[in-house]
Protein backbone atom coordinates (compact mmCIF):
# COMPACT_ATOMS: atom_id res chain seq x y z
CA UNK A 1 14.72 -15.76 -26.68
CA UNK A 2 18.45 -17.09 -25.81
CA UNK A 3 19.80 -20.63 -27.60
CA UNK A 4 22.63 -21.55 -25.53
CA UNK A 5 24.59 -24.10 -27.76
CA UNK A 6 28.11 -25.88 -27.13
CA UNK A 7 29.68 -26.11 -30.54
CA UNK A 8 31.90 -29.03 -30.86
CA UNK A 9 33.63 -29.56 -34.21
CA UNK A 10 34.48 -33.02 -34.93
CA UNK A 11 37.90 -33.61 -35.71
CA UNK A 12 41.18 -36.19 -36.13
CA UNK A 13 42.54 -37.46 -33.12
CA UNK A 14 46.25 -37.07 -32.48
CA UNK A 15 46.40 -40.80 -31.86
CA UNK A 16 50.27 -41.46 -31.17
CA UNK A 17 52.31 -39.55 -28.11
CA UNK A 18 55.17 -41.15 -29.53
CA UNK A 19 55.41 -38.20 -31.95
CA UNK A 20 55.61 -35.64 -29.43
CA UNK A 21 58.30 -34.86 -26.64
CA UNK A 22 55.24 -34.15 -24.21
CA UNK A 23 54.63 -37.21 -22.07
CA UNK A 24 51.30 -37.40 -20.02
CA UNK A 25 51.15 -39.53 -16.92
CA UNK A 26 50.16 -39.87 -13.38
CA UNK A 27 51.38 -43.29 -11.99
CA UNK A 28 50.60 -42.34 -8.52
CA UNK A 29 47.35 -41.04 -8.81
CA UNK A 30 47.79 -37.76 -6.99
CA UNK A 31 47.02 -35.73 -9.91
CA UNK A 32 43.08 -34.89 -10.76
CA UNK A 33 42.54 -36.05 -14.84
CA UNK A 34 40.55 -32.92 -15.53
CA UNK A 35 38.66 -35.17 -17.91
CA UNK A 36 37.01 -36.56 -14.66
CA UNK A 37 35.66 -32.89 -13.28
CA UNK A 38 32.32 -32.26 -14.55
CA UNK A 39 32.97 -28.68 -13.96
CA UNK A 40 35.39 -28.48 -16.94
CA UNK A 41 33.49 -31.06 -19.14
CA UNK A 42 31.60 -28.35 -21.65
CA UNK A 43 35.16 -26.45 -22.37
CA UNK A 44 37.04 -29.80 -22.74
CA UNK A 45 34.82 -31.36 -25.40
CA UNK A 46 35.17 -28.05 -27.07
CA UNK A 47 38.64 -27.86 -26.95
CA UNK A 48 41.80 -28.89 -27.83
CA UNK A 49 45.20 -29.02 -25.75
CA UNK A 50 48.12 -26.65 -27.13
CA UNK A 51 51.02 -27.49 -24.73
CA UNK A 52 54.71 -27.01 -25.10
CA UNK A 53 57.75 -29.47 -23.88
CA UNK A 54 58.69 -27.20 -20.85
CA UNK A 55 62.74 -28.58 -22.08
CA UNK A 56 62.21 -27.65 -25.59
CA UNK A 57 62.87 -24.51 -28.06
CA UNK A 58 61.59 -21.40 -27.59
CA UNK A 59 57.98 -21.30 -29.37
CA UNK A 60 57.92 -25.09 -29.30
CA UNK A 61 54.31 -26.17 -29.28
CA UNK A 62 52.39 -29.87 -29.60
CA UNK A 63 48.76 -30.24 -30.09
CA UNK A 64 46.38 -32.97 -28.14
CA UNK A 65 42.82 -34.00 -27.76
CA UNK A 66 42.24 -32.75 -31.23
CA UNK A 67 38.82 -34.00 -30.87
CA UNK A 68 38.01 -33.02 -27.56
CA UNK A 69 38.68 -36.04 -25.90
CA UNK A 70 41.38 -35.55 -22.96
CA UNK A 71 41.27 -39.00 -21.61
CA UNK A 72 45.10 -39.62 -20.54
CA UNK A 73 45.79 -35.84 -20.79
CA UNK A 74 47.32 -35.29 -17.30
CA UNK A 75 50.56 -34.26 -15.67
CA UNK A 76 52.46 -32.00 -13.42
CA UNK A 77 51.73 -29.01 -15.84
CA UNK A 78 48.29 -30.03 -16.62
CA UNK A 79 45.78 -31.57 -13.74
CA UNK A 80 42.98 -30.70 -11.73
CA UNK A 81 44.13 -30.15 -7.90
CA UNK A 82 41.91 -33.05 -6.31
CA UNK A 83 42.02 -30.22 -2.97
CA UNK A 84 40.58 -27.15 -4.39
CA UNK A 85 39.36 -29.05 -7.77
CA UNK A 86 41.28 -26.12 -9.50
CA UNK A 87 42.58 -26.63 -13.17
CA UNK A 88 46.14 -25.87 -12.83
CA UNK A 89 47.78 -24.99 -15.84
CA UNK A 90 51.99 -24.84 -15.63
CA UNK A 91 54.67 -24.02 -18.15
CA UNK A 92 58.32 -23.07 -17.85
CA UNK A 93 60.65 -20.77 -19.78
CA UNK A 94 60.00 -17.90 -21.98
CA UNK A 95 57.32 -18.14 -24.90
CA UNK A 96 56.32 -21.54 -23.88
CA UNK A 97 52.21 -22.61 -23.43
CA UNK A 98 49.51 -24.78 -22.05
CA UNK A 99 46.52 -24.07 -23.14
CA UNK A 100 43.39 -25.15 -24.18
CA UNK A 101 41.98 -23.53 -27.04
CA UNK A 102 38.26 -23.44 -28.03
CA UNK A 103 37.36 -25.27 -31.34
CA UNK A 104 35.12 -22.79 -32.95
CA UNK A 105 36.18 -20.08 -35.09
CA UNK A 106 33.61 -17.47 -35.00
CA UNK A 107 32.33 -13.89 -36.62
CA UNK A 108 32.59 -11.24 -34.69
CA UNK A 109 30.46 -8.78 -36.24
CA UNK A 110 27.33 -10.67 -36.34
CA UNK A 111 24.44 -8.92 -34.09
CA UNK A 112 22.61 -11.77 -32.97
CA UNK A 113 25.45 -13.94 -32.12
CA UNK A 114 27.75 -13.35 -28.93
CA UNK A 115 30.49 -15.99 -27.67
CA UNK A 116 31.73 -16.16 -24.22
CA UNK A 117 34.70 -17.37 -21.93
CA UNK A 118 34.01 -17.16 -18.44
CA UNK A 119 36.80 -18.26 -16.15
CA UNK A 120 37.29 -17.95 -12.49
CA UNK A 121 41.43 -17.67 -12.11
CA UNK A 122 44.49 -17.28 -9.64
CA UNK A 123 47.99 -16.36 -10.84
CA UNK A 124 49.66 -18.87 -8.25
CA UNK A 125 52.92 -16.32 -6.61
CA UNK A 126 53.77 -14.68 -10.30
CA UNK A 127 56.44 -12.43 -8.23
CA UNK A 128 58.28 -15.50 -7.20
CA UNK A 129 57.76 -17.01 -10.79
CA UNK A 130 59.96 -13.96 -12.48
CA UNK A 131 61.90 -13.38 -9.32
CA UNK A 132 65.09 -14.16 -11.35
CA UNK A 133 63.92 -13.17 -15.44
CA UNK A 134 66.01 -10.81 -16.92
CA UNK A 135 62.55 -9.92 -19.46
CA UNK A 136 61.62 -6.39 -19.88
CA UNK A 137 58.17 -7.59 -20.33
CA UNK A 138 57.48 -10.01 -17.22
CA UNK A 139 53.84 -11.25 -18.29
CA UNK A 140 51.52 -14.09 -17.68
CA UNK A 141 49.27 -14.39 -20.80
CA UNK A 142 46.70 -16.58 -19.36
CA UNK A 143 43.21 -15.46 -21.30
CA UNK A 144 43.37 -14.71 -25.31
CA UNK A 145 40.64 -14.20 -28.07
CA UNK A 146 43.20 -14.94 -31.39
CA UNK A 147 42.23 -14.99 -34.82
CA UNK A 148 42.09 -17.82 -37.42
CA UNK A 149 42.28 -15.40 -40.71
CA UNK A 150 39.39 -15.07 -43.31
CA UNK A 151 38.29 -18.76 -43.32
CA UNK A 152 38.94 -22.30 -41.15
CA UNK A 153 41.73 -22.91 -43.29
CA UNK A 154 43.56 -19.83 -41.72
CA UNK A 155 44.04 -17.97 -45.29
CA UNK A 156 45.80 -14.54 -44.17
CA UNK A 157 45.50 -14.69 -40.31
CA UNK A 158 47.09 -11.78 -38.49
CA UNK A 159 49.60 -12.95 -36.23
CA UNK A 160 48.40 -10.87 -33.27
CA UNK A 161 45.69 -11.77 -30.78
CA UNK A 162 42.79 -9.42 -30.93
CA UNK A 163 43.03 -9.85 -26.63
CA UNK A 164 45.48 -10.91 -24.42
CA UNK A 165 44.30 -10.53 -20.54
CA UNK A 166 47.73 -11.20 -18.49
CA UNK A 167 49.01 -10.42 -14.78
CA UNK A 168 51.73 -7.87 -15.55
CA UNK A 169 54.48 -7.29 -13.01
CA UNK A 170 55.36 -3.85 -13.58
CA UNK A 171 53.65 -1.22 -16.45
CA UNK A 172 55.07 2.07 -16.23
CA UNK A 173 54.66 2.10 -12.31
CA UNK A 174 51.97 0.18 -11.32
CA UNK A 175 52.54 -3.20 -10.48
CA UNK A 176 51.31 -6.45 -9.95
CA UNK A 177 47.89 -5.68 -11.60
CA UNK A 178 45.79 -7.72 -14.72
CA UNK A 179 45.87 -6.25 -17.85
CA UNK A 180 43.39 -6.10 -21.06
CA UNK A 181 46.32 -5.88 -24.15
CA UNK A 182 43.90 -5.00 -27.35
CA UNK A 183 45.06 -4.99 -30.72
CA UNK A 184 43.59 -1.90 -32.17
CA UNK A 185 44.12 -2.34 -35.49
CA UNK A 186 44.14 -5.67 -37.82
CA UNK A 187 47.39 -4.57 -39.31
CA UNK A 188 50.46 -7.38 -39.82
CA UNK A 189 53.28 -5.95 -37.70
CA UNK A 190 56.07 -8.80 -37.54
CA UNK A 191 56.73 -11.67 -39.76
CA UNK A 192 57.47 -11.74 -43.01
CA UNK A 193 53.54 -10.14 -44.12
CA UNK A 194 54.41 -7.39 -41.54
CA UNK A 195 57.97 -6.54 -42.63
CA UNK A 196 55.97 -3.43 -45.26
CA UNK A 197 54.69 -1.96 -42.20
CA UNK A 198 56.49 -2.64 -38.68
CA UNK A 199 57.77 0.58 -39.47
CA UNK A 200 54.59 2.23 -40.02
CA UNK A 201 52.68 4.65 -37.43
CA UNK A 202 50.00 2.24 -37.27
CA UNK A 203 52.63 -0.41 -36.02
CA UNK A 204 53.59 1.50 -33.32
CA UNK A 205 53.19 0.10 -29.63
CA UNK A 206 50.91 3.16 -28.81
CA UNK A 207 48.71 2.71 -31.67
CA UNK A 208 48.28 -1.26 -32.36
CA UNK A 209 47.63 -1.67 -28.89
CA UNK A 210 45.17 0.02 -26.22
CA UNK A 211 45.84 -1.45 -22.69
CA UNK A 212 43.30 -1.25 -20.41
CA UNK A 213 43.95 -1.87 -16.35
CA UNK A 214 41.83 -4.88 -15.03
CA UNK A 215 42.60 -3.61 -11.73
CA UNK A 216 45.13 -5.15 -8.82
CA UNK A 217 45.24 -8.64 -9.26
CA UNK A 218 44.39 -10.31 -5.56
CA UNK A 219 46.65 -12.42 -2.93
CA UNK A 220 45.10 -15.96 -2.53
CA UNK A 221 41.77 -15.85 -4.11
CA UNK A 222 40.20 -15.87 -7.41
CA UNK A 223 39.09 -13.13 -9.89
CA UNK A 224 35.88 -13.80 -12.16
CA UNK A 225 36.70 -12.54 -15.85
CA UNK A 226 33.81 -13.09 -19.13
CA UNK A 227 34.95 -11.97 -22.21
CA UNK A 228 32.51 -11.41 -25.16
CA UNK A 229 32.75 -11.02 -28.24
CA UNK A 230 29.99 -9.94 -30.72
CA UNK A 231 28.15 -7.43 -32.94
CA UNK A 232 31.42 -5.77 -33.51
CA UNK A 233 32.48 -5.60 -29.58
CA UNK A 234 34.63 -6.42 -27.59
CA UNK A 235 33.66 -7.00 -23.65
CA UNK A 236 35.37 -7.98 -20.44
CA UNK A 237 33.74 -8.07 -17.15
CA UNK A 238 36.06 -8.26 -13.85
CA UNK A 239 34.05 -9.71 -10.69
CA UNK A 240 30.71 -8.45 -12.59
CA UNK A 241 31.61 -4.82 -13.61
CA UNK A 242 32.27 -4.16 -16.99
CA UNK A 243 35.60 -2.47 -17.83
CA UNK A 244 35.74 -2.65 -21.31
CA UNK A 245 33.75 -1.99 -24.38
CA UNK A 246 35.87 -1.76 -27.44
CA UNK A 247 34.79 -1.53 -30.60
CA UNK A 248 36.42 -4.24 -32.98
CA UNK A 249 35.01 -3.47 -35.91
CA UNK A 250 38.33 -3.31 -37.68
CA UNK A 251 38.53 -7.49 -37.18
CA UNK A 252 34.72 -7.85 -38.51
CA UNK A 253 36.23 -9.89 -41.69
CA UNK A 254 38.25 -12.27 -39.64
CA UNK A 255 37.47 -15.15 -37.47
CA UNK A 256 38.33 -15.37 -33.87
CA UNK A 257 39.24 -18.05 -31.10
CA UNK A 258 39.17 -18.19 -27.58
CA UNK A 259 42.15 -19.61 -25.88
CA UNK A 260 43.22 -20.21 -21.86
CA UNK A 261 46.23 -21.08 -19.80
CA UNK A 262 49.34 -20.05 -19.49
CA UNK A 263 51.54 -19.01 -21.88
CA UNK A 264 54.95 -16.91 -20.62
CA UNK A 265 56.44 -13.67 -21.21
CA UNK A 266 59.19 -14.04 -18.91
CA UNK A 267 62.47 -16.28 -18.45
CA UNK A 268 64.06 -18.59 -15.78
CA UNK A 269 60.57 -19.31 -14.05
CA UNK A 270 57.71 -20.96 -13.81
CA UNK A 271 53.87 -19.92 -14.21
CA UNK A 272 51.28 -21.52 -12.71
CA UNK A 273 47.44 -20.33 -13.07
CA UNK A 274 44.35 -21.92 -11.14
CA UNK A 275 41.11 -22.06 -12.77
CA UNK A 276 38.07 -22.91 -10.74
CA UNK A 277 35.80 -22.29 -13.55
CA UNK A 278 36.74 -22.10 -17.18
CA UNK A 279 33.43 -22.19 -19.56
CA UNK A 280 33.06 -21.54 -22.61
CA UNK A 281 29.00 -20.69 -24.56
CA UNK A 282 27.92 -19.45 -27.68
CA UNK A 283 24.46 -17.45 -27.67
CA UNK A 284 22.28 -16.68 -30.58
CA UNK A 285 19.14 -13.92 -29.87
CA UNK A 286 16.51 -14.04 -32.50
């Protein structure tokens, strides 16, 4: 028997935009409040809103809804197209955000508990947004599972995500195709915990990290993704068939998020990412 349960933290509200340099507003009306899209309700109320000030610092980040409410939250980088009733997520610059980012921080190794995020997403004309970067990289991040360290108070997190699914514009030949980026190891590589080891074999691009191709990412429509996580796996589905099963249980003593949006890998351009579905479930089997 399946117990499928929305797990919604309570927490503080950020209660003052006055402290941030993001602004949200829609004084015409033309933009969708994605508050107002039943669609998107479940995920919202679960979530919070990590968005960066598209003029700021690289890295610059501001956190809203921080108790799931996103009444108000709505603007040209964040709406719901009231056309297509797609979730548009925008962001400019390099290493700059928007996303939302799913409240609970779960185990991964348990073997009766799975979490999912199930989105339905376009990369909106990603050649056009790096036309003119001058990145080696050139990636859309726009689905992650992260990790919040041992505990909920984020005591020795590992400042890699565990997943990043992103549109990649060119990876040793083959272009323009979605990309599963797995950290295969729970080894620090940067920062100042990762300094003893960036060095080390196991820090090594080839070894951290298994890639795995998601297949040609589509002109003008939509491609399904579900990641799960659970009983030490690792699982992504593209348009139904699965493509990956990777065995995570190297990250078994850490707890992981799920995050989506857009966050870039690229400079001088603009992402933009349509969700028409973006769900998020927890499921316990007895």
């Amino acid at each position: 028997m399946q117990h499928n349960q929305f797990i919604i933290p309570v927490l503080l509200a950020f209660t003052s935009f006055a402290q941030a340099n993001v602004t949200f507003s829609n004084p015409d009306g033309s933009l969708g409040e994605p508050v107002n899209y039943s669609q998107f309700q479940s995920v919202l109320k679960a979530s919070e809103l990590q968005i960066s000030d598209p003029e700021g610092k690289k890295g610059n980040k501001e956190y809203f809804a921080l108790d799931g409410d996103f009444s108000g939250i709505v603007n040209p980088y964040f709406y719901v197209d009231k056309n297509s009733e797609a979730l548009v997520f925008k962001m400019k610059q390099t290493h700059l955000r928007n996303e939302v980012r799913v409240h609970n921080n779960f185990r991964t190794d348990l073997p009766n508990k799975h979490y999912t995020l199930s989105a339905e997403v376009e990369i909106i004309d990603p050649m056009g947004s790096m036309k003119d970067s001058d990145s080696k990289q050139n990636e859309i991040t726009f689905l992650q599972v992260h990790n919040k360290g041992l505990d909920n108070q984020g005591t020795h997190n590992v400042p890699h995500p565990l997943l990043r699914v992103v549109w990649k514009e060119n990876n040793n030949g083959v272009k323009g195709h979605f990309w599963g980026i797995v950290k295969n190891n729970a080894v620090i590589c940067k920062g100042t915990f990762g300094k003893k080891n960036k060095d080390k074999e196991m820090c090594k691009a080839d070894v951290a990290y298994k890639k795995y191709d998601l297949g040609k990412a589509p002109i003008g429509k939509a491609t399904a993704f579900d990641i799960t996580v659970g009983n030490k796996k690792l699982l992504i589905d593209v348009d139904g068939e699965r493509l990956v099963e990777h065995d995570i249980d190297y990250w078994r003593h850490l707890l992981s998020y799920f995050k989506a949006g857009v966050y870039n890998q690229f400079t001088n351009g603009m992402s933009e990412a349509h969700f028409y579905k973006l769900q998020y479930k927890a499921i316990e089997t007895e």
